[in-house]
PDB file of N, CA and C in Angstrom:
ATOM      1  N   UNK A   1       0.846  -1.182   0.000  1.00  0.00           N
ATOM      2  CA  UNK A   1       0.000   0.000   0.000  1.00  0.00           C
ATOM      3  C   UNK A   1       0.890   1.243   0.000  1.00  0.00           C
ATOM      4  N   UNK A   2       0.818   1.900  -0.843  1.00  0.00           N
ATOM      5  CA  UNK A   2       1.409   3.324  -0.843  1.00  0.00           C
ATOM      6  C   UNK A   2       1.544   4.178   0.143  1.00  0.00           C
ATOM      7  N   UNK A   3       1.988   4.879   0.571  1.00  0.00           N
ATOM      8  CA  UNK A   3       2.280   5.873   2.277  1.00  0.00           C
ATOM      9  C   UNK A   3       2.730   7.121   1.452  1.00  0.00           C
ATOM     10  N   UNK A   4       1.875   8.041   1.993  1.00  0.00           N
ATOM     11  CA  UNK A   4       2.362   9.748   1.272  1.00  0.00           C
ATOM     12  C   UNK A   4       2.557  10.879   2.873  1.00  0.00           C
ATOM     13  N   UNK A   5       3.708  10.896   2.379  1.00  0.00           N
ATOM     14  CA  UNK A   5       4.158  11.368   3.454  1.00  0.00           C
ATOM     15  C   UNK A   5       4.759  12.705   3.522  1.00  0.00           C
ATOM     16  N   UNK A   6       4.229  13.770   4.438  1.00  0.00           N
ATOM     17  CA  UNK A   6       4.745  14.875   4.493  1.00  0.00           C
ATOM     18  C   UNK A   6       6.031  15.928   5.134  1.00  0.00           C
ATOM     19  N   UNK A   7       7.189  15.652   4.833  1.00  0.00           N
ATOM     20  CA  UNK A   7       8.316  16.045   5.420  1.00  0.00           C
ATOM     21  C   UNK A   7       7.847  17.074   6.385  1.00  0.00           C
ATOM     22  N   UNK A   8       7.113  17.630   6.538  1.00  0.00           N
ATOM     23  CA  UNK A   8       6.448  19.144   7.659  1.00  0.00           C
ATOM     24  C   UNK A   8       5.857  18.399   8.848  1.00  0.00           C
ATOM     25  N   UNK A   9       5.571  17.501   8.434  1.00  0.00           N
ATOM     26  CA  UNK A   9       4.791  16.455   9.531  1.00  0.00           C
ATOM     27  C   UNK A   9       6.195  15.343  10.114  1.00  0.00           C
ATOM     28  N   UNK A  10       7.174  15.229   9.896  1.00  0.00           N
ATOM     29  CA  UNK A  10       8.150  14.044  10.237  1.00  0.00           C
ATOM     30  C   UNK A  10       8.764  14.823  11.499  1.00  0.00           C
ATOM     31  N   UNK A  11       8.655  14.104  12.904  1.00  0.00           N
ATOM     32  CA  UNK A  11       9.803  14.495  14.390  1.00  0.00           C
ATOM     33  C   UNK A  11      10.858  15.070  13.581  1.00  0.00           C
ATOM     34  N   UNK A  12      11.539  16.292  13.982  1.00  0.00           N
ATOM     35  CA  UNK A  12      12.653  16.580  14.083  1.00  0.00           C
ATOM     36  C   UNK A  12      13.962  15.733  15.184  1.00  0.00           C
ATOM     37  N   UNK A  13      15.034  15.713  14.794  1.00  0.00           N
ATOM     38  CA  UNK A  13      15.647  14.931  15.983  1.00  0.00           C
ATOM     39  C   UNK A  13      17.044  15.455  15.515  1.00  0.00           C
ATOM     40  N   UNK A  14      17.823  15.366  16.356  1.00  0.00           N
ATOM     41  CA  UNK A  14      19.470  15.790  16.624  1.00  0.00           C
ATOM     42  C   UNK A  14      19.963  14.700  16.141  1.00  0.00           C
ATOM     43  N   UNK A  15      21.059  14.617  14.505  1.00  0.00           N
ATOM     44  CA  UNK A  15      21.810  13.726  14.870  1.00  0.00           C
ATOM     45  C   UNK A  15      23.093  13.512  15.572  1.00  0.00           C
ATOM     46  N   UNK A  16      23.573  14.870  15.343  1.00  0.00           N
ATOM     47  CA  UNK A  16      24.657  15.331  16.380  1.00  0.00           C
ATOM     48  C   UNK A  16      24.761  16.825  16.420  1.00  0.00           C
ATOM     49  N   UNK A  17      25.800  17.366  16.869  1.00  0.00           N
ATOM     50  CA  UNK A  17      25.369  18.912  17.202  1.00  0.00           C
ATOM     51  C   UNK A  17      26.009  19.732  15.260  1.00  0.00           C
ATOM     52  N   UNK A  18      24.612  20.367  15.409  1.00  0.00           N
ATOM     53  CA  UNK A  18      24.530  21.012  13.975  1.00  0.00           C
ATOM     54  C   UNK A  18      24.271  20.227  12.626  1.00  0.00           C
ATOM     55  N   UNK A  19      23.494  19.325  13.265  1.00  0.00           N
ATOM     56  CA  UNK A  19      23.084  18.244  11.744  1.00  0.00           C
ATOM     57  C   UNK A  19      21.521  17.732  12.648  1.00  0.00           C
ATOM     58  N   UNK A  20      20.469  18.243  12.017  1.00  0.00           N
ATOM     59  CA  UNK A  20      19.253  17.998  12.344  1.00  0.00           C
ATOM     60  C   UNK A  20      18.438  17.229  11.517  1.00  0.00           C
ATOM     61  N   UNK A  21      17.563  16.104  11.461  1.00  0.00           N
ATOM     62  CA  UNK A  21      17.188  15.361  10.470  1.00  0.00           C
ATOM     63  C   UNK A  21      15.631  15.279  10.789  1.00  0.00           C
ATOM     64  N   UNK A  22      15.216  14.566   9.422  1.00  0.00           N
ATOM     65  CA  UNK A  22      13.564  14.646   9.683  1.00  0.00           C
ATOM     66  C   UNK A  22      13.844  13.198   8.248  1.00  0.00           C
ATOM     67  N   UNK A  23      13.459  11.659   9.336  1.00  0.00           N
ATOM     68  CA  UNK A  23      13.715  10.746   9.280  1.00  0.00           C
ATOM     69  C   UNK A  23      12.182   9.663   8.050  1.00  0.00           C
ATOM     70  N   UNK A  24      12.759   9.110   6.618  1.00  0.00           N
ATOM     71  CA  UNK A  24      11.496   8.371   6.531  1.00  0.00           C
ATOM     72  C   UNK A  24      12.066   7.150   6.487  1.00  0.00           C
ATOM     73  N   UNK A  25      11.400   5.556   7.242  1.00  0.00           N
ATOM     74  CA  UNK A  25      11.352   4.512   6.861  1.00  0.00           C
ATOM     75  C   UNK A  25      10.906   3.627   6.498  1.00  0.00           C
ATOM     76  N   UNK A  26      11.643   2.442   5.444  1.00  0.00           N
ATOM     77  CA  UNK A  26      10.548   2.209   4.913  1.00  0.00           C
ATOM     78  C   UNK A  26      10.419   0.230   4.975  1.00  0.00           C
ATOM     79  N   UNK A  27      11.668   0.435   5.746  1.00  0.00           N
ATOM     80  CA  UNK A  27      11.328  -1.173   6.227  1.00  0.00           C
ATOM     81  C   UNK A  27      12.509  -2.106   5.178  1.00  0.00           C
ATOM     82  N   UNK A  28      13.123  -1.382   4.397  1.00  0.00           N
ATOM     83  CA  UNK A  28      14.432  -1.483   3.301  1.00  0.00           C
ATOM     84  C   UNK A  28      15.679  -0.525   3.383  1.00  0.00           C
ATOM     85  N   UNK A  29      15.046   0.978   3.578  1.00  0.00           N
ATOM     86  CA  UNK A  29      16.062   1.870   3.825  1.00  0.00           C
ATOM     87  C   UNK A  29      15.726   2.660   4.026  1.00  0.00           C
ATOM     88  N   UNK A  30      16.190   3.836   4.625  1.00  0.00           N
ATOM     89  CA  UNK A  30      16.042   4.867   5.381  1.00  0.00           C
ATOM     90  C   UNK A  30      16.078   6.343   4.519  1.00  0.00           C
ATOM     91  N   UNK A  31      15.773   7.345   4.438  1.00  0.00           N
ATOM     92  CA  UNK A  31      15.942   8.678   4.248  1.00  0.00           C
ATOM     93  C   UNK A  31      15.454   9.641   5.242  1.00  0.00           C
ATOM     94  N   UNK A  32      16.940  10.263   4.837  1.00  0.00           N
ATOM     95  CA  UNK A  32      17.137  11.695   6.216  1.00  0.00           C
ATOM     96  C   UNK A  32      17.427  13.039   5.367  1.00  0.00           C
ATOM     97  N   UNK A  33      16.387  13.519   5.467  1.00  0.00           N
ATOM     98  CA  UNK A  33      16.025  14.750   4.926  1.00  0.00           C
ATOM     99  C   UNK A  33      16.810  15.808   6.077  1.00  0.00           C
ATOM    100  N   UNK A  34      18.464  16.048   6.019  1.00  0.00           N
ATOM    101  CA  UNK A  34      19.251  16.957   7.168  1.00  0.00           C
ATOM    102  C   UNK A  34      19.817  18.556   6.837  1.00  0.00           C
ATOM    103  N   UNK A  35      19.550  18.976   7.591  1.00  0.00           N
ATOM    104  CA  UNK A  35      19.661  20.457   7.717  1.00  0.00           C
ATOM    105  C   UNK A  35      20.910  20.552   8.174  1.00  0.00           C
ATOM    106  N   UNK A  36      22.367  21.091   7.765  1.00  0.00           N
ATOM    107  CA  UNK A  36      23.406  20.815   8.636  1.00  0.00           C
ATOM    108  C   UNK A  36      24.025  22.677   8.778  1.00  0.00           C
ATOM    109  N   UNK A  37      24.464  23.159   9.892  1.00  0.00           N
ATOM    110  CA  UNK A  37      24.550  24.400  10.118  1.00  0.00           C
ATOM    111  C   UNK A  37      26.101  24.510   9.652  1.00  0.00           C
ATOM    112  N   UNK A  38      26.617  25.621   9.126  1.00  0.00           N
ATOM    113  CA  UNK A  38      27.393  26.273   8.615  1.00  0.00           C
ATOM    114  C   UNK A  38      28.602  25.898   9.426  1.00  0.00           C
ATOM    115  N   UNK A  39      29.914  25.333   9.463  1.00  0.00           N
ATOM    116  CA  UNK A  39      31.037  24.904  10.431  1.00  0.00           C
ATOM    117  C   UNK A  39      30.534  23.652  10.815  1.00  0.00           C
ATOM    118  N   UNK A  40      29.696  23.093  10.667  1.00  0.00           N
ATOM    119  CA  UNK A  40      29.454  22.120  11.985  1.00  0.00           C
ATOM    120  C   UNK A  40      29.935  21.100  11.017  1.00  0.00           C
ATOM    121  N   UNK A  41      30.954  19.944  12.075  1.00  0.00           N
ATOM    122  CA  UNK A  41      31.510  18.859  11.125  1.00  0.00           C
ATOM    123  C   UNK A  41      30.840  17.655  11.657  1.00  0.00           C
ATOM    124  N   UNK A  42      31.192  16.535  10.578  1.00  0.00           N
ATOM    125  CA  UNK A  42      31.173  14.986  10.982  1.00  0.00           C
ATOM    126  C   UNK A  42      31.804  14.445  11.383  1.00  0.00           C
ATOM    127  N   UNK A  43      32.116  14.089  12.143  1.00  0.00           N
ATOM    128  CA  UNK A  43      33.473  13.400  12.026  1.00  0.00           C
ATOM    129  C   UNK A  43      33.329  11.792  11.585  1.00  0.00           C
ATOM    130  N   UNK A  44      34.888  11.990  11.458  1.00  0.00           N
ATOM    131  CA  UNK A  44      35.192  10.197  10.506  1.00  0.00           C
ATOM    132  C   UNK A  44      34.449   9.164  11.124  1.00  0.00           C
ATOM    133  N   UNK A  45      33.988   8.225  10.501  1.00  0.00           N
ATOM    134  CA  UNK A  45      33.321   7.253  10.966  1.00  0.00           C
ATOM    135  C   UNK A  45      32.665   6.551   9.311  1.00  0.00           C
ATOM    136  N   UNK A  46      32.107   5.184  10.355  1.00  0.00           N
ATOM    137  CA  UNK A  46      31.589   4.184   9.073  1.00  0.00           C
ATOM    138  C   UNK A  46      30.529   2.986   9.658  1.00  0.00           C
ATOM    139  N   UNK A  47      29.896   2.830   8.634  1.00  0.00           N
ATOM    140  CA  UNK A  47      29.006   1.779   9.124  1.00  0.00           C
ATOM    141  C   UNK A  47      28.704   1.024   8.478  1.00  0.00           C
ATOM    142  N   UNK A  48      27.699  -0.324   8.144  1.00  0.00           N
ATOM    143  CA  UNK A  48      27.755  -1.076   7.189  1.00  0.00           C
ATOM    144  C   UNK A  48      26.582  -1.144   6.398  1.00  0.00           C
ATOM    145  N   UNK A  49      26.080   0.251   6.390  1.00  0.00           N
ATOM    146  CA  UNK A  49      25.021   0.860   5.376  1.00  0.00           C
ATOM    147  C   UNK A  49      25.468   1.064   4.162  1.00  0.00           C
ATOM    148  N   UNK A  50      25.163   1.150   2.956  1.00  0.00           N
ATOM    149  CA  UNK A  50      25.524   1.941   1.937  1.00  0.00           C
ATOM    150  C   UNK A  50      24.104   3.190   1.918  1.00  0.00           C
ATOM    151  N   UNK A  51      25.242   4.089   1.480  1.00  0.00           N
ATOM    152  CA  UNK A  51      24.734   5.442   1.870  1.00  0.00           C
ATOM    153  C   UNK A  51      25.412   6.377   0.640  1.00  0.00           C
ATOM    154  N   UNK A  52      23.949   7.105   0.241  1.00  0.00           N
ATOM    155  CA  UNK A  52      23.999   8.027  -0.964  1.00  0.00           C
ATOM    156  C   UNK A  52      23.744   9.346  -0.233  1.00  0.00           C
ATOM    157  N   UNK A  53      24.640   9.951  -0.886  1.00  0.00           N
ATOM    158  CA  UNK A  53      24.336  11.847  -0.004  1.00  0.00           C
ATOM    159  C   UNK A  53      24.094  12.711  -1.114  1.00  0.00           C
ATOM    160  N   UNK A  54      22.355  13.680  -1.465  1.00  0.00           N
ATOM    161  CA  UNK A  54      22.603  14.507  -2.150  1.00  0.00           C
ATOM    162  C   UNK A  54      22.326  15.786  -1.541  1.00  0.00           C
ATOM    163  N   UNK A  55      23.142  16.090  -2.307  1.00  0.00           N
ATOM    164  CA  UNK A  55      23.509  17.777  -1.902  1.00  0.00           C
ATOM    165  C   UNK A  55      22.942  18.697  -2.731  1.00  0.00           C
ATOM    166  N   UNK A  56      21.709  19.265  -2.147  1.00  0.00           N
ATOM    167  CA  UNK A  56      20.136  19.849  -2.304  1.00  0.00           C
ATOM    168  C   UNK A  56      21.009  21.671  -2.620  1.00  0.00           C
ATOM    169  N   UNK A  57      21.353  22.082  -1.096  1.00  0.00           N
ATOM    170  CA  UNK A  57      21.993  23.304  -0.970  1.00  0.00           C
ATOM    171  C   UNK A  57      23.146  23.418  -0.222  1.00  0.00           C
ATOM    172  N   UNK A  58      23.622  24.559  -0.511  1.00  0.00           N
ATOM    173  CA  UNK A  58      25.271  24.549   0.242  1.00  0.00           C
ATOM    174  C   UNK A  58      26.453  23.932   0.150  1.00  0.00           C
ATOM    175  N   UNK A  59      27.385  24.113   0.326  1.00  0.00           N
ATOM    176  CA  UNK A  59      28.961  23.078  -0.050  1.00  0.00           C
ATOM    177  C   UNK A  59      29.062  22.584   1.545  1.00  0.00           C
ATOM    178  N   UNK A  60      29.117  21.461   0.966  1.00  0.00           N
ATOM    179  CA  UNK A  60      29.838  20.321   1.981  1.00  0.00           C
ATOM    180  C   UNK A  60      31.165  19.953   1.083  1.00  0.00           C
ATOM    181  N   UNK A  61      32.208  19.831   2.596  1.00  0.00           N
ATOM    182  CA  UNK A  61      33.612  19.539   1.787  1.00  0.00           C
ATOM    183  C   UNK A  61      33.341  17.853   2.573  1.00  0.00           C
ATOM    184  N   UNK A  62      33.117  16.805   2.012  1.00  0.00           N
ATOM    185  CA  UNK A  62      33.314  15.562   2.154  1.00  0.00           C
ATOM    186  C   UNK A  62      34.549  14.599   1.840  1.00  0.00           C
ATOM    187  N   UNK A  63      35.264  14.002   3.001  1.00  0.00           N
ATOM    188  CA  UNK A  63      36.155  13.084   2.041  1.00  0.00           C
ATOM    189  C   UNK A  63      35.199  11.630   2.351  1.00  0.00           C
ATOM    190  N   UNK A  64      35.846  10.725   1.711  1.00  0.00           N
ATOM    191  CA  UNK A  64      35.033   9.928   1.386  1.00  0.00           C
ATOM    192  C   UNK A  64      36.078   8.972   0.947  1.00  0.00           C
ATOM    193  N   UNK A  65      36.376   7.543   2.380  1.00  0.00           N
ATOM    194  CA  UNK A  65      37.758   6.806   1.777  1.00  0.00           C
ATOM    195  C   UNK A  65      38.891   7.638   1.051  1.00  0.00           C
ATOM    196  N   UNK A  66      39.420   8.528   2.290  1.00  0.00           N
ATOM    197  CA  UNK A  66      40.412   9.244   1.634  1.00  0.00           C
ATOM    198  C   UNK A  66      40.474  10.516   0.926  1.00  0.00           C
ATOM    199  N   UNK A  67      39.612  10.302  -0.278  1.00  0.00           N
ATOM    200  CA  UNK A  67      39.422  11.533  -0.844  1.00  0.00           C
ATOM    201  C   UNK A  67      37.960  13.037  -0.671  1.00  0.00           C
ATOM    202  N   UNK A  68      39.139  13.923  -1.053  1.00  0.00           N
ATOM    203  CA  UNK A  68      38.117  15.093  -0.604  1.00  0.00           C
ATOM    204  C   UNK A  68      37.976  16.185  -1.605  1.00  0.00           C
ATOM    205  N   UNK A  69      36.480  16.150  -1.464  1.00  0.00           N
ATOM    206  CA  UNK A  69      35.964  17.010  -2.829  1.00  0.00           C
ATOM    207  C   UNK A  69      34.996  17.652  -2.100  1.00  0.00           C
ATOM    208  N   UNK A  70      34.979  19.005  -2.301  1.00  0.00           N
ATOM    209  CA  UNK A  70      34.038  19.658  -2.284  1.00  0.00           C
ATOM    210  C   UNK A  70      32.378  19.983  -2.712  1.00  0.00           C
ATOM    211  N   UNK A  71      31.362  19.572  -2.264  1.00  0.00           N
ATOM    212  CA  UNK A  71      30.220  18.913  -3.022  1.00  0.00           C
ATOM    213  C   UNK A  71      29.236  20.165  -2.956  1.00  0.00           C
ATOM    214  N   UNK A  72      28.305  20.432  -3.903  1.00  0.00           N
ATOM    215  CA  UNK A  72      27.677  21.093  -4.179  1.00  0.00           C
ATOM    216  C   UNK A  72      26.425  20.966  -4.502  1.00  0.00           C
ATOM    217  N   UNK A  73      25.444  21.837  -4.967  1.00  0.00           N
ATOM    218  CA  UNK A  73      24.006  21.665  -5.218  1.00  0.00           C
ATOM    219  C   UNK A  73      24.082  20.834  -6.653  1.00  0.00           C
ATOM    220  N   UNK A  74      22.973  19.578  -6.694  1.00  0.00           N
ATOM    221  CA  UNK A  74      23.224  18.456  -7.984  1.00  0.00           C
ATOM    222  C   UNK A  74      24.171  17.657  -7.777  1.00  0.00           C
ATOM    223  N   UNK A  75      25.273  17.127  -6.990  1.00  0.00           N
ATOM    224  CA  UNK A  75      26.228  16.385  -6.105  1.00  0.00           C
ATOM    225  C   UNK A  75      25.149  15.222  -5.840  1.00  0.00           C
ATOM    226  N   UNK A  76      25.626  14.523  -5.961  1.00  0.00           N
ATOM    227  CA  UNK A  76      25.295  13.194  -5.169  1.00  0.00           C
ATOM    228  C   UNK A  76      26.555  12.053  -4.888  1.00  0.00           C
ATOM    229  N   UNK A  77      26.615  11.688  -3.678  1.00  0.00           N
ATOM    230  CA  UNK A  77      28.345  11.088  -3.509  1.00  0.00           C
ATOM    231  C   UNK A  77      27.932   9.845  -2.599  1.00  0.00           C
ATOM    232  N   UNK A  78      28.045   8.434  -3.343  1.00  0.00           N
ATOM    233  CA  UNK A  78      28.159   6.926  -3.005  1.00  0.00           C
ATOM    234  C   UNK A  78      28.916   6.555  -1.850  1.00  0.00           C
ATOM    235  N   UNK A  79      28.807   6.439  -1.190  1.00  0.00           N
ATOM    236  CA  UNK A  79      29.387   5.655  -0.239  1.00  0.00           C
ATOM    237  C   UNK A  79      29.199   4.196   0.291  1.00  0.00           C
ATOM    238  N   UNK A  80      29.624   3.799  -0.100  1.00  0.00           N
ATOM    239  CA  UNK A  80      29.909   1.466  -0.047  1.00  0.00           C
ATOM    240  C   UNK A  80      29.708   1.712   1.570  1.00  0.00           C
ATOM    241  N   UNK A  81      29.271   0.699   2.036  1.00  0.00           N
ATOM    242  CA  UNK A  81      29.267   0.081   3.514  1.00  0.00           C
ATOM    243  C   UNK A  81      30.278  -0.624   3.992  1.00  0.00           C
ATOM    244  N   UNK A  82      30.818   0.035   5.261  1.00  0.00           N
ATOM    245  CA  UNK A  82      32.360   0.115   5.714  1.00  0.00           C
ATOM    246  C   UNK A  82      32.966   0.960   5.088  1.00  0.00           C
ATOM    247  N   UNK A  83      32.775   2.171   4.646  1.00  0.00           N
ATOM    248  CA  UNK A  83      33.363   2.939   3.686  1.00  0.00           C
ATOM    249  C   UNK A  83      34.169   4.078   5.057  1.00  0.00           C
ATOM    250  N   UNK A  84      34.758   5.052   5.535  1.00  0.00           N
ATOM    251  CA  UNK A  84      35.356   5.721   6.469  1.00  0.00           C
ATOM    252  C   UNK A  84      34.607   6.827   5.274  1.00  0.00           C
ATOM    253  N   UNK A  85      34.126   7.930   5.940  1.00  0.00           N
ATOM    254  CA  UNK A  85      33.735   9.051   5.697  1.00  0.00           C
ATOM    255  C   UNK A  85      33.890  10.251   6.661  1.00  0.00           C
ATOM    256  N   UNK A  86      33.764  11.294   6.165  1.00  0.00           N
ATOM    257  CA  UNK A  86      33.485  12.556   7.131  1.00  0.00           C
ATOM    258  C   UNK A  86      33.103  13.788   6.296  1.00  0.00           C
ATOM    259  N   UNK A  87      32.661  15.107   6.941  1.00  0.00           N
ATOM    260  CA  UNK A  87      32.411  16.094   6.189  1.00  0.00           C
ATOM    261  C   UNK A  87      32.103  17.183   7.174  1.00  0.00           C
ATOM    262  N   UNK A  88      32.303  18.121   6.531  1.00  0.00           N
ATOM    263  CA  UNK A  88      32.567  19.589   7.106  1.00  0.00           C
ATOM    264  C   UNK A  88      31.565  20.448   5.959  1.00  0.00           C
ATOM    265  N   UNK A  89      30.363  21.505   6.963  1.00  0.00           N
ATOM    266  CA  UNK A  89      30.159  22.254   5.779  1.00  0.00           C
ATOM    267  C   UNK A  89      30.688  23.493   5.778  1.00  0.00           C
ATOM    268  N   UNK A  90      30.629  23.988   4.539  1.00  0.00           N
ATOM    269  CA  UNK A  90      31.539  25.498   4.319  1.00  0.00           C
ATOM    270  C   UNK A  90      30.299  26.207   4.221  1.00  0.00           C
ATOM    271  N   UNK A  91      28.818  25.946   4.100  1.00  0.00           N
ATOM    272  CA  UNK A  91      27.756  26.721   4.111  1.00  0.00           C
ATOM    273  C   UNK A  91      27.023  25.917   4.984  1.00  0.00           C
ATOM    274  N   UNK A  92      25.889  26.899   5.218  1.00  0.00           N
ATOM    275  CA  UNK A  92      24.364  26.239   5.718  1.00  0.00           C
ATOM    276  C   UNK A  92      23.988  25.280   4.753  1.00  0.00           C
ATOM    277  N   UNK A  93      24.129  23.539   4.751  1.00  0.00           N
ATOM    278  CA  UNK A  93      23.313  22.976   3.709  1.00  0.00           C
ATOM    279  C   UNK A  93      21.816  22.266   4.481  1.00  0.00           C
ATOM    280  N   UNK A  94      21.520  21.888   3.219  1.00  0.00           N
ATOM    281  CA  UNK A  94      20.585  20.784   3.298  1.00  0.00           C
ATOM    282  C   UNK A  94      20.439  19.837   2.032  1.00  0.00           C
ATOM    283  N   UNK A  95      21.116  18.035   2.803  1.00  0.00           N
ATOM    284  CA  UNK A  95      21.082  17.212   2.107  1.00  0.00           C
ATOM    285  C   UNK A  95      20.141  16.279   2.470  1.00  0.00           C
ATOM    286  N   UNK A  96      19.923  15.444   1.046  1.00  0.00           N
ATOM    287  CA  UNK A  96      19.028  13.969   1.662  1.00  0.00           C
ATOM    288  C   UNK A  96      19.568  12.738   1.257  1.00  0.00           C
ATOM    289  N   UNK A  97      20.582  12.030   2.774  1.00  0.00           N
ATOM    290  CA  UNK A  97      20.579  10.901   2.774  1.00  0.00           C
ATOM    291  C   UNK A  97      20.037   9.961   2.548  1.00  0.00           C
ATOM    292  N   UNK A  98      20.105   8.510   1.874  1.00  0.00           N
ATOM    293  CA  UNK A  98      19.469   7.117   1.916  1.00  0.00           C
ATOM    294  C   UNK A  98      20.619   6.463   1.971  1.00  0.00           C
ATOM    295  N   UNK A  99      20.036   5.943   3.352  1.00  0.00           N
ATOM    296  CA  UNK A  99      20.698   4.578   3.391  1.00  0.00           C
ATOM    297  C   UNK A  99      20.093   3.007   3.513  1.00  0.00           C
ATOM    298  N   UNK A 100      21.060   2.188   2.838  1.00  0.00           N
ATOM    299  CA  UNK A 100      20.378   0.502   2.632  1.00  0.00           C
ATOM    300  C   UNK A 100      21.341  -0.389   3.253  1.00  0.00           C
ATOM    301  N   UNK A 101      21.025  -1.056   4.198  1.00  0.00           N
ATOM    302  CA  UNK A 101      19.512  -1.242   4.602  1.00  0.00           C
ATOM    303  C   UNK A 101      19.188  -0.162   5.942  1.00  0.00           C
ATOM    304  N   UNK A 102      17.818   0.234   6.006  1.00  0.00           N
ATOM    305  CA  UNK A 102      17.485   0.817   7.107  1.00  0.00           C
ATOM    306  C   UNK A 102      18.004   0.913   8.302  1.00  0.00           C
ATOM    307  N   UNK A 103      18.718   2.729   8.478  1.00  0.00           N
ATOM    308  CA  UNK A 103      18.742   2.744   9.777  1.00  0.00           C
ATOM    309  C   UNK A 103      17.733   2.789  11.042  1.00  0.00           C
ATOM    310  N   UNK A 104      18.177   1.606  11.765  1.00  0.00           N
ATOM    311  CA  UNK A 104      17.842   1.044  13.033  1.00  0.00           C
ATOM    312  C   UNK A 104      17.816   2.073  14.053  1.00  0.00           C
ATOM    313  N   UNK A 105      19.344   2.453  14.418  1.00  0.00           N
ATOM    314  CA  UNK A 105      19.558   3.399  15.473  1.00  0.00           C
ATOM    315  C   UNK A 105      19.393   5.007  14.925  1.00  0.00           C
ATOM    316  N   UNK A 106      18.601   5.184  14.025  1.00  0.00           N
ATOM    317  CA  UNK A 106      17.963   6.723  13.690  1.00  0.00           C
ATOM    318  C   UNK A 106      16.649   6.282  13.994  1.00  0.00           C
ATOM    319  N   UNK A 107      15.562   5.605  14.173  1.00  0.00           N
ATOM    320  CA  UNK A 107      14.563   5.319  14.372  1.00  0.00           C
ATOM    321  C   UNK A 107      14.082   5.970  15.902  1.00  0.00           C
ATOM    322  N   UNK A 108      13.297   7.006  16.061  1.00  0.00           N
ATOM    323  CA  UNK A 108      12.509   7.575  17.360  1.00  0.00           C
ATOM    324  C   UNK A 108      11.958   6.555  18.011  1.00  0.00           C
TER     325      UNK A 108
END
């Protein structure tokens, strides 16, 4: 059965300080519709999701296994599961993550 769902209506929640998300799941994979504030970083880390990041607004400088590119609006950047990532933004963005299979520990 189809589910229409309104991002205005989804909990807000902290994923860490200066990255705010508004979470959909779907029982396969996850999307995080995140607001991330201007300076605020990620730090390195990895998990055994594969995880697509697009970059809606703002530059995020992402490395990604090593390498680091600066990502922009129309960006979208792959990340394999177990992959080491991190990112720093140089603006106010807002991206929308999916990851497969569904995050568990983002779930309210």
């Amino acid at each position: 059965m189809p589910d229409f769902i309104q991002k205005d209506k989804l909990p807000l929640q902290t994923l860490l300080p200066g990255f705010t998300a508004q979470m959909v799941h779907t029982g396969q994979l996850s999307i995080a519709h995140v607001n991330i504030e201007m300076g605020s970083v990620l730090p390195e880390h990895q998990h055994p999701h594969e995880q697509v990041t697009n970059i809606i607004e703002g530059e995020l400088e992402m490395t990604v296994g090593g390498v680091t590119k600066l990502c922009k609006p129309g960006t979208s950047i792959v990340i394999p599961g177990g992959t080491p990532h991190s990112a720093v933004a140089k603006s106010a963005c807002y991206v929308i993550d999916v990851f497969c299979p569904e995050r568990e520990d983002y779930k309210l």
